[in-house]
Every structure is written in structure tokens, then in C-alpha cells.
Protein backbone atom coordinates (compact mmCIF):
# COMPACT_ATOMS: atom_id res chain seq x y z
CA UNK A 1 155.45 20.23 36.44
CA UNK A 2 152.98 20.93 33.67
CA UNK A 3 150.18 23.76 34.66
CA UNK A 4 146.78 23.55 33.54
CA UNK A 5 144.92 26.14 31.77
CA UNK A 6 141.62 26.91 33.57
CA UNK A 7 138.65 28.76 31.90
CA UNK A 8 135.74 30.24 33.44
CA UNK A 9 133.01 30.66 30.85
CA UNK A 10 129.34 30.49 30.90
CA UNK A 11 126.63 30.95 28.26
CA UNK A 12 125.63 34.43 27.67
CA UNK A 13 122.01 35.47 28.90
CA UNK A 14 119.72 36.78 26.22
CA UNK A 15 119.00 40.44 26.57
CA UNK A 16 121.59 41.34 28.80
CA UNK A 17 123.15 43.56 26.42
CA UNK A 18 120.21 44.91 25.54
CA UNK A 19 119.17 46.43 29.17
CA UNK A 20 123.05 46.76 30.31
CA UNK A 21 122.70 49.71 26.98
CA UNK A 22 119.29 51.20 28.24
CA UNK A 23 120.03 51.17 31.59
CA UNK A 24 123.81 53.40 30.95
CA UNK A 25 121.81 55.50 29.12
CA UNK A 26 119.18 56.36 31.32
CA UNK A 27 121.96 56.90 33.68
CA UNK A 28 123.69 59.32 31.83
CA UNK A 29 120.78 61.37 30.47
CA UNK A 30 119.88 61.69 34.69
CA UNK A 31 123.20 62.94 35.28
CA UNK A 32 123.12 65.34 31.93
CA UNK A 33 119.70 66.88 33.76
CA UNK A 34 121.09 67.15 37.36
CA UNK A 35 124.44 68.57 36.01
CA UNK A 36 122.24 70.82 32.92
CA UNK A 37 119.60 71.52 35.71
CA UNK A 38 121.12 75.05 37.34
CA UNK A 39 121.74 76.86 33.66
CA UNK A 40 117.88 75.87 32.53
């Protein structure tokens, strides 16, 4: 029995990256404020 090799791909959306990156980093500068917050 030969097994066949499925892929799941799909053509990458333009800009993605772009607000994947901004969005991590506005999360992490609001946690660096709420965790920075009580020694200000």
C-alpha cells in the first residue's frame, strides 16, 4: 500500500507579517507598563 503525501499550503497574505510584529509589540510594551506601573 503506497501512502500519499498531503500538503496544506496557501498563498501568504500581504502584510500579515507586518501587523502580526506591531501588534506583539504593542502587547508587550502594555504588559512592560502594567508590570513597570507600581515602581513609577
Amino acid at each position: 500500500m503506497t501512502e500519499e503525501i498531503m500538503i496544506l499550503s496557501h498563498e501568504p497574505v500581504p502584510g500579515y507579517r507586518k501587523v502580526f510584529h506591531i501588534v506583539v509589540l504593542v502587547a508587550v510594551l502594555y504588559l512592560g507598563i502594567i508590570f513597570l506601573r507600581p515602581f513609577l
